[in-house]
Every structure is written in C-alpha cells, then in structure tokens.
C-alpha atoms as a PDB file:
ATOM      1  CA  UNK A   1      19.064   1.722  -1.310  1.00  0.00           C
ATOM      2  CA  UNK A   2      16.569   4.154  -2.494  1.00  0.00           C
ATOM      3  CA  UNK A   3      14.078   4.075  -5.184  1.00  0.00           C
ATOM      4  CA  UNK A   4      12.100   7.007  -6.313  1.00  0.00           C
ATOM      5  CA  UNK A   5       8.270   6.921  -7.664  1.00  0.00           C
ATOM      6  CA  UNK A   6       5.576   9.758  -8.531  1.00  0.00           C
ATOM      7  CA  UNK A   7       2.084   8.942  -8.231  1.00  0.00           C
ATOM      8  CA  UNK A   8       1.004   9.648 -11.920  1.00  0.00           C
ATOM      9  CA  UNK A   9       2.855   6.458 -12.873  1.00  0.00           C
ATOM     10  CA  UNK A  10       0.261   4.419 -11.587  1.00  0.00           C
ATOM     11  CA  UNK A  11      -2.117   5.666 -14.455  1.00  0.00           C
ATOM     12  CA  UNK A  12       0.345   3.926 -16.323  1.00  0.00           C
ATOM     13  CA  UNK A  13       1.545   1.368 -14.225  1.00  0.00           C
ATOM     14  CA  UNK A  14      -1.426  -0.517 -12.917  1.00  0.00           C
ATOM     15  CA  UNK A  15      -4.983  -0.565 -13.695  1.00  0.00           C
ATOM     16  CA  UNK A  16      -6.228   3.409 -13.972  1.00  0.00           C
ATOM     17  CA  UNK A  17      -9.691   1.813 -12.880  1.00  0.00           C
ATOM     18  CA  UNK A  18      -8.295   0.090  -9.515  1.00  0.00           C
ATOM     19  CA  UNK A  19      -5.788   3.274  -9.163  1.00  0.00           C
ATOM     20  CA  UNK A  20      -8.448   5.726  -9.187  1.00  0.00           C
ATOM     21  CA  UNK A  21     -10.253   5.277  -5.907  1.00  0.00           C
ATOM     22  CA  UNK A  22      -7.531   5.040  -3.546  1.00  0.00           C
ATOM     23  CA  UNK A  23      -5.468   7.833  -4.889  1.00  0.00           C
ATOM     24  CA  UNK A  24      -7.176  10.792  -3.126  1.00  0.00           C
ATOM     25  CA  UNK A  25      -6.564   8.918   0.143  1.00  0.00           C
ATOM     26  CA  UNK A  26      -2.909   8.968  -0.764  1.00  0.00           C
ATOM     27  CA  UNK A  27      -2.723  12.687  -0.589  1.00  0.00           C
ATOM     28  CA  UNK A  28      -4.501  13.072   2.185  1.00  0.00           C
ATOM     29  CA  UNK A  29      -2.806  10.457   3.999  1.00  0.00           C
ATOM     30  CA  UNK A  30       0.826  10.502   3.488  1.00  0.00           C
ATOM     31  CA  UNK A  31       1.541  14.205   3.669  1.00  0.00           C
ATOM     32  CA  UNK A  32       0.587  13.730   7.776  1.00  0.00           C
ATOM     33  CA  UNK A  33      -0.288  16.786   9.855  1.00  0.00           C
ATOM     34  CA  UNK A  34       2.998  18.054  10.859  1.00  0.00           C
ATOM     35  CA  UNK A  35       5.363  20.872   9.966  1.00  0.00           C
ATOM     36  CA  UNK A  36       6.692  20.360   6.571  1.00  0.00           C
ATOM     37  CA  UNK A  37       3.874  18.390   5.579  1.00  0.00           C
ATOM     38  CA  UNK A  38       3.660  19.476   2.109  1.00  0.00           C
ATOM     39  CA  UNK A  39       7.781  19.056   1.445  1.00  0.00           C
ATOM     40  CA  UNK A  40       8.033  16.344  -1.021  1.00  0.00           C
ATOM     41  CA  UNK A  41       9.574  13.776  -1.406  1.00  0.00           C
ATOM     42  CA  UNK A  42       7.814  11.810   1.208  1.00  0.00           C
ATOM     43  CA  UNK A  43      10.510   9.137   2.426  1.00  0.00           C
ATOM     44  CA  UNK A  44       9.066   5.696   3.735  1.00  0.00           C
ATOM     45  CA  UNK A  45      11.477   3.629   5.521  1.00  0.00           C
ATOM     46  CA  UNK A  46      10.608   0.309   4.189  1.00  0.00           C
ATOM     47  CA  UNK A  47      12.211  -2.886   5.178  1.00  0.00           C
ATOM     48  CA  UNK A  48      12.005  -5.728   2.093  1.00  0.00           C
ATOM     49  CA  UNK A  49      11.951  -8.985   1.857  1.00  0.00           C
ATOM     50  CA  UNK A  50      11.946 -10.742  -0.929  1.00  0.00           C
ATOM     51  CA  UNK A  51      12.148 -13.796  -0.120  1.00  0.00           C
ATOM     52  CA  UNK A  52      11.077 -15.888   2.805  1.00  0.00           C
ATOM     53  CA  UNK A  53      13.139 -15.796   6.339  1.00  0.00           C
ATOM     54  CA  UNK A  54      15.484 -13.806   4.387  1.00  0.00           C
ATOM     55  CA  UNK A  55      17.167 -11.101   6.383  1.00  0.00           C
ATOM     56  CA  UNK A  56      14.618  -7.798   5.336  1.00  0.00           C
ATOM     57  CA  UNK A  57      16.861  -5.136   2.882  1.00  0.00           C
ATOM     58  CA  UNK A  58      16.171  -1.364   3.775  1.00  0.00           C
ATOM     59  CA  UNK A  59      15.155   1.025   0.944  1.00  0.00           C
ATOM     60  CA  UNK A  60      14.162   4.397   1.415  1.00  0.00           C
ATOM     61  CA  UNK A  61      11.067   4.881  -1.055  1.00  0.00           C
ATOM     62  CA  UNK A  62      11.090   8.734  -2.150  1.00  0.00           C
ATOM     63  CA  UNK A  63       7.103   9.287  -2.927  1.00  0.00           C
ATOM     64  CA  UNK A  64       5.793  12.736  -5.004  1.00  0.00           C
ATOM     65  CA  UNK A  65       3.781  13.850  -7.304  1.00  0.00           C
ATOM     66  CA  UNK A  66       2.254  16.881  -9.557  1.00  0.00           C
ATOM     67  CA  UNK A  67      -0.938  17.872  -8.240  1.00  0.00           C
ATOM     68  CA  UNK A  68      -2.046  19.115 -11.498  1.00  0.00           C
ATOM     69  CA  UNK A  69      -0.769  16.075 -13.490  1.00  0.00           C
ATOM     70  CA  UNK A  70      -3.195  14.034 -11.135  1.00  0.00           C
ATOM     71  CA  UNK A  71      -5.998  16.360 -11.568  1.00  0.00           C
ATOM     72  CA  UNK A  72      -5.887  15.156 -15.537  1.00  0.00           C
ATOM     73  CA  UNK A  73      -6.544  11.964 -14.536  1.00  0.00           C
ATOM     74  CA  UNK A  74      -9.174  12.956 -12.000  1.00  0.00           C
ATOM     75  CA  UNK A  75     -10.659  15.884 -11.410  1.00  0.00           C
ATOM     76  CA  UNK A  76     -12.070  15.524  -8.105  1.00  0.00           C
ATOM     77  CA  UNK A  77      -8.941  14.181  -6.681  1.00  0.00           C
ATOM     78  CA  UNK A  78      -7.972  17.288  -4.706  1.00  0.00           C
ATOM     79  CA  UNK A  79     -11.438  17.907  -3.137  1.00  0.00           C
ATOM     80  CA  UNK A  80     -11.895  14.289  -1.872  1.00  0.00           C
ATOM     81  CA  UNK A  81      -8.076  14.516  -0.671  1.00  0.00           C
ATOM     82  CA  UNK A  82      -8.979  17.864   1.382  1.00  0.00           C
ATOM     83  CA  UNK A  83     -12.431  16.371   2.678  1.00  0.00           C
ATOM     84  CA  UNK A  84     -10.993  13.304   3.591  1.00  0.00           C
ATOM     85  CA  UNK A  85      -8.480  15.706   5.490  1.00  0.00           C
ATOM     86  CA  UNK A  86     -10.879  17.103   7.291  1.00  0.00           C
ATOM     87  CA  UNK A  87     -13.400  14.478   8.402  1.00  0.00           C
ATOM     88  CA  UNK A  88     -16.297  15.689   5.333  1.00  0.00           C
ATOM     89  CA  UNK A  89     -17.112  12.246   3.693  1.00  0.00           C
ATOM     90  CA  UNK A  90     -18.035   9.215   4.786  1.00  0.00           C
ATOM     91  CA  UNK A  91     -14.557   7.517   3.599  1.00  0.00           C
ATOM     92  CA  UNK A  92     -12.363   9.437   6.247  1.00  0.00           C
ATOM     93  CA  UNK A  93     -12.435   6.283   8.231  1.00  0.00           C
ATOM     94  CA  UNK A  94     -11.378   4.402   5.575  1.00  0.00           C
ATOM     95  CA  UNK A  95      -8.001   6.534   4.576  1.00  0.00           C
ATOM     96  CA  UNK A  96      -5.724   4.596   6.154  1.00  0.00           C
ATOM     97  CA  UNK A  97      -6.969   1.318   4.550  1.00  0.00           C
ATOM     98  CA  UNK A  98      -7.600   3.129   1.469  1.00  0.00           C
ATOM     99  CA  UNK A  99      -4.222   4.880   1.055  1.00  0.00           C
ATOM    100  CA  UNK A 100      -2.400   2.111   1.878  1.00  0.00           C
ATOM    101  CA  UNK A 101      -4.081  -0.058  -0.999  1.00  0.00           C
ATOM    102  CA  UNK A 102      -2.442   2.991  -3.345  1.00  0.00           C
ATOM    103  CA  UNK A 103       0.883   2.758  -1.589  1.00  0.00           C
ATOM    104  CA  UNK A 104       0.816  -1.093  -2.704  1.00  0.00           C
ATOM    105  CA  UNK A 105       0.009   0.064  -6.098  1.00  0.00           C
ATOM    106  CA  UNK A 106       3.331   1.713  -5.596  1.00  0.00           C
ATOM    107  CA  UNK A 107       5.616  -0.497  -3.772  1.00  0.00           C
ATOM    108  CA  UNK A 108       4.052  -3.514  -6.520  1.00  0.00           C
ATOM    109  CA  UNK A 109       5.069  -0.844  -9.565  1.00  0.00           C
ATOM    110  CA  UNK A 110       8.539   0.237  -8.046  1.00  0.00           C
ATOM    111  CA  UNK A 111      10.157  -2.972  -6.861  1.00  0.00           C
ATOM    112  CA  UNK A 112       8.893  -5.637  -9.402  1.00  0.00           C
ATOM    113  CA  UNK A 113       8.253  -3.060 -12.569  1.00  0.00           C
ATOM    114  CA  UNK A 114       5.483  -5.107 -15.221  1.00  0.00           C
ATOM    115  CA  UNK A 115       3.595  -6.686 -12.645  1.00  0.00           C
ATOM    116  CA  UNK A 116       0.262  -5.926 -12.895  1.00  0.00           C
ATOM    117  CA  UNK A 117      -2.966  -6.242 -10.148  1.00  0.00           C
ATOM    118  CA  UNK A 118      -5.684  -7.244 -12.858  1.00  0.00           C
ATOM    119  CA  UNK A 119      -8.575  -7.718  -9.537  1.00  0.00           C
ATOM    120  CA  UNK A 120      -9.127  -6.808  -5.993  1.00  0.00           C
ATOM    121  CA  UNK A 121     -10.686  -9.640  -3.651  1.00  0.00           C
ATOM    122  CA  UNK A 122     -13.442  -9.509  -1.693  1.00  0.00           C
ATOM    123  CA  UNK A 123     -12.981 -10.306   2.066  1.00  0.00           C
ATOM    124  CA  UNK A 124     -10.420 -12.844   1.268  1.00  0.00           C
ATOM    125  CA  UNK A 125      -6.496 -12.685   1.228  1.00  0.00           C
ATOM    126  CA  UNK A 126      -4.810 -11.610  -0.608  1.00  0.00           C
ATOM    127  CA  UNK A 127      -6.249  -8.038  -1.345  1.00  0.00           C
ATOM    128  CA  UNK A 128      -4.825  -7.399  -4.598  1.00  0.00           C
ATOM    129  CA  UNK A 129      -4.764  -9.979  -7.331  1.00  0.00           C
ATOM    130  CA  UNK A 130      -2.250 -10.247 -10.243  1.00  0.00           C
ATOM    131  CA  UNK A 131      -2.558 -13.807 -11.000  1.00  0.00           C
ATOM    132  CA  UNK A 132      -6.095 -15.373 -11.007  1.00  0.00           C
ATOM    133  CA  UNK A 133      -5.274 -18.985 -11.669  1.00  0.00           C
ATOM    134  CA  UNK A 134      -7.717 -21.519  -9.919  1.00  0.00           C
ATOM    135  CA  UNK A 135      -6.233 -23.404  -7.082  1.00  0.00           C
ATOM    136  CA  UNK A 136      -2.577 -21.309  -8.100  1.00  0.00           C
ATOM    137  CA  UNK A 137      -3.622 -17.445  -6.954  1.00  0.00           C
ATOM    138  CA  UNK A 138      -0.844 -14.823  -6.626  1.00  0.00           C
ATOM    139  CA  UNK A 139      -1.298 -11.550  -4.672  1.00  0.00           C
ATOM    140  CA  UNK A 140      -0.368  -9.107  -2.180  1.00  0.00           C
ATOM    141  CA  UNK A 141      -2.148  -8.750   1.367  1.00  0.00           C
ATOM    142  CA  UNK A 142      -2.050  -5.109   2.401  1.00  0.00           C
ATOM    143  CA  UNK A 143      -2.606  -3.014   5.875  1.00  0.00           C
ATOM    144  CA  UNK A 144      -2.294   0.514   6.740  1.00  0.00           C
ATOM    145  CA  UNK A 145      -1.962   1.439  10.071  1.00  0.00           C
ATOM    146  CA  UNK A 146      -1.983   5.323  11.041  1.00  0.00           C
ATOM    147  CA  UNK A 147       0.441   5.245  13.980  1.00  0.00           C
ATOM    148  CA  UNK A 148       2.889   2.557  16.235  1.00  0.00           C
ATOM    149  CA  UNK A 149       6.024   1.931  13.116  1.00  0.00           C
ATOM    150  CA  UNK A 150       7.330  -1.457  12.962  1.00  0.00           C
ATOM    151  CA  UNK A 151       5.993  -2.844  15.969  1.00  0.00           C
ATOM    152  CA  UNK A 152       2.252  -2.373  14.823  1.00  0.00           C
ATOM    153  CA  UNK A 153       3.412  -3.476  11.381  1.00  0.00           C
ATOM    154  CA  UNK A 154       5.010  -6.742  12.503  1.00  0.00           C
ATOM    155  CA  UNK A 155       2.043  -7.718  14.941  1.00  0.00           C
ATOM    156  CA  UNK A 156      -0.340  -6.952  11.827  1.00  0.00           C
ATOM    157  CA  UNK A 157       1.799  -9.832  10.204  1.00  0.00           C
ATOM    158  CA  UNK A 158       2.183 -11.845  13.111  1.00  0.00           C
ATOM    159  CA  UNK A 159      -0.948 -11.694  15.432  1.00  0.00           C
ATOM    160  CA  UNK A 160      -0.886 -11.953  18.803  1.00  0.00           C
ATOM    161  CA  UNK A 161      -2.486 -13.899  21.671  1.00  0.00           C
ATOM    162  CA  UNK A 162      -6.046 -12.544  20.478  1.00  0.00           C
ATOM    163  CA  UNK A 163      -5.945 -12.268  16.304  1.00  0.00           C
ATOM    164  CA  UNK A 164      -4.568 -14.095  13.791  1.00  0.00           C
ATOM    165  CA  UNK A 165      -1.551 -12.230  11.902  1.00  0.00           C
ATOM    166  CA  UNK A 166      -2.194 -11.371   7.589  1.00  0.00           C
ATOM    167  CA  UNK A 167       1.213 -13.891   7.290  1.00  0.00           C
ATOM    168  CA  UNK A 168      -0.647 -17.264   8.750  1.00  0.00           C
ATOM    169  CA  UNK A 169      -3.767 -16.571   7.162  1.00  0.00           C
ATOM    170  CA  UNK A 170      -2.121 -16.418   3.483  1.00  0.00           C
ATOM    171  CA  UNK A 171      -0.112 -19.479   4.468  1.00  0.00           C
ATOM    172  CA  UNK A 172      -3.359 -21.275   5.347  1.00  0.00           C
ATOM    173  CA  UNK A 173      -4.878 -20.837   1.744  1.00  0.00           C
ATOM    174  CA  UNK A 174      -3.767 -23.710  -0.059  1.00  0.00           C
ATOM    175  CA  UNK A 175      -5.321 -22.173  -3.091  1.00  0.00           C
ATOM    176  CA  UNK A 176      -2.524 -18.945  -2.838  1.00  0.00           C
ATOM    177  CA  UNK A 177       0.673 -20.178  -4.866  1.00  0.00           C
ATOM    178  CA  UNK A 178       2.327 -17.083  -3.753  1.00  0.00           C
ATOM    179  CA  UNK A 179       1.735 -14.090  -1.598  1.00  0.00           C
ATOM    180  CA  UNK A 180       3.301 -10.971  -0.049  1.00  0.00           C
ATOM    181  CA  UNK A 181       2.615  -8.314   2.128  1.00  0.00           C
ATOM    182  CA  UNK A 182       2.389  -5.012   1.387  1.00  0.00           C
ATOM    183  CA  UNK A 183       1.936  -2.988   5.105  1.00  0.00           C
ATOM    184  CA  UNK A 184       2.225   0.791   5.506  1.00  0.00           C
ATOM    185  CA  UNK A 185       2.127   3.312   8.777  1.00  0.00           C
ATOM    186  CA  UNK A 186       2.456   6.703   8.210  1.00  0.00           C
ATOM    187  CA  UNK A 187       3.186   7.956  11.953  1.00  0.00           C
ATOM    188  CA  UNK A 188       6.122   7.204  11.091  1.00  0.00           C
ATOM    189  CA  UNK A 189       6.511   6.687   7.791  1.00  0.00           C
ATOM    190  CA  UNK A 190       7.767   2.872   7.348  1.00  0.00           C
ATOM    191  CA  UNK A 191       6.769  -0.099   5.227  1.00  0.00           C
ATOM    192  CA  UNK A 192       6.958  -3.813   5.104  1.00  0.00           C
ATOM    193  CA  UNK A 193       7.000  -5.623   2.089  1.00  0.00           C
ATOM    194  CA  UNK A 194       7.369  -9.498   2.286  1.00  0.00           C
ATOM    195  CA  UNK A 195       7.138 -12.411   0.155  1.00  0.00           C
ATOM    196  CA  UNK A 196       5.679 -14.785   2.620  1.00  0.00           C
ATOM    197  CA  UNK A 197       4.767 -18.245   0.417  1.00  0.00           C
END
C-alpha cells in the first residue's frame, strides 16, 4: 500500500508549536547525502502494525514538500536545515532524534488522520502524548537511527543482552493504557510503526 504526505500538513495536522522545532531536522535528515538526494518523493519502507503480534503490513510512505510553503510557516527553516547539514549548530547531534520526532508527526497524521499529540514527555515513555489521562496515558515512543534498517530498528524495540528495548519499557508502565512505536532509519529509508499495549 502506499500513502502519500507533504510536510506543510503538519501545520495543520498537529500542534504548529510541537511541529516547529523538529521540522528543519526533517530536511536535513531525510534527503541523505547521496545522488538524487534532492528527488522527491522520499519513499520509507515502513512495516505496520496495528495491532499487537499481528503480522506487520508494508506501506510505502511517499514524503515531500514545498520549500517555500514551509518557509511561511518558518522562516529560518532552510538555514537551520543547511547548518544542521553541515555540522554549524549545536543540534547536529541531535538530527536523527530530532527528525525522527517530525517523521512521527507524520506517520501519527497519515495512518490514524484526527489524532492529535497535545504534549511531549520528559524522559519518560512514551515521547509524544495525545491522551493525558492520569493512570490511562496514550502515546507513541519514537527512535531514529541514522544507519543499520530493520535490524537496528527491531533491537531498538527489543533490546538485547545489555539494554532494555522501547517495547518492554512501555509495557512496564502500568500508567500507559496504550502505546506505539514510531522508529525511523534513514540509511535506508524504513520505518516501524507498532501498537505495542
């Protein structure tokens, strides 16, 4: 299956305020490095599931956007896109992390259209929050991961013998009524999305 989404939606789509800092890591992460880098659409591979255990469905998310529609919205977009390119700020470490918070923006907006992040946590899962309910919290955990594909992805859900994987620590939290994952590599370009409680 394949879905299409441009980045100005998310103006409209989720919170401009939350959208806003993590879209100039979008463009200067998903576009990569390599020849054709600036052909859009930018295809992720991403493998769903929507519900638990359930065999994953494949759709191929088709990502673009209008530079100049996005430079309404912010200005400055393009400049902090091209320093985080090349290594000027202080948040080029953080444009993997950063980008993929926007790309869960997207894959939130596109697959379950209406849902709304109204909060982002602080160093607790799940990241983003679109029901705040005490004891009953609903959100998606994200990662970004620069290289590696689905086998990074998966042991970002799963752990291994030395960390704890993003799915047991949601399923720990008896205060999280429901939670997915929302995990992004762009080297190559793949995603997993998973309801997970």
């Amino acid at each position: 299956m394949a879905m299409q989404y441009r980045l100005e939606n998310l103006y409209v789509d989720q919170d401009p305020e939350c959208v806003i800092d993590c879209m100039a890591a979008v463009l200067a992460w998903v576009p990569g490095r390599g020849k054709g880098r600036w052909t859009q659409p930018y295809v992720f591979n991403v493998l769903h599931e929507p519900v638990p255990a359930q065999a994953p469905m494949s759709i191929a998310l088709e990502l673009s956007w209008d530079l100049d529609v996005l430079k309404q919205k912010d200005p400055g977009v393009s400049d902090c896109a091209d320093r985080m390119r090349r290594g000027k700020t202080v948040l080029h470490e953080d444009v993997a992390k950063l980008a993929a918070y926007g790309l869960a923006f997207v894959a939130i907006s596109a697959i379950h259209p209406g849902l709304k992040v109204i909060r982002m946590n602080s160093y607790a899962a799940p990241d983003l929050i679109y029901d705040d309910t005490p004891g009953a919290i609903r959100g998606v955990e994200v990662a970004g991961r620069s290289s590696g594909g689905q086998y990074v992805l998966k042991k970002v859900r799963l752990g291994d013998k030395t960390t704890t994987g993003k799915q047991q620590q949601l399923l720990g939290r008896a205060d999280v009524a429901e939670a997915h994952l929302s995990l992004w590599c762009v080297y190559p370009r793949v995603a997993l999305i998973a309801k997970v409680k």
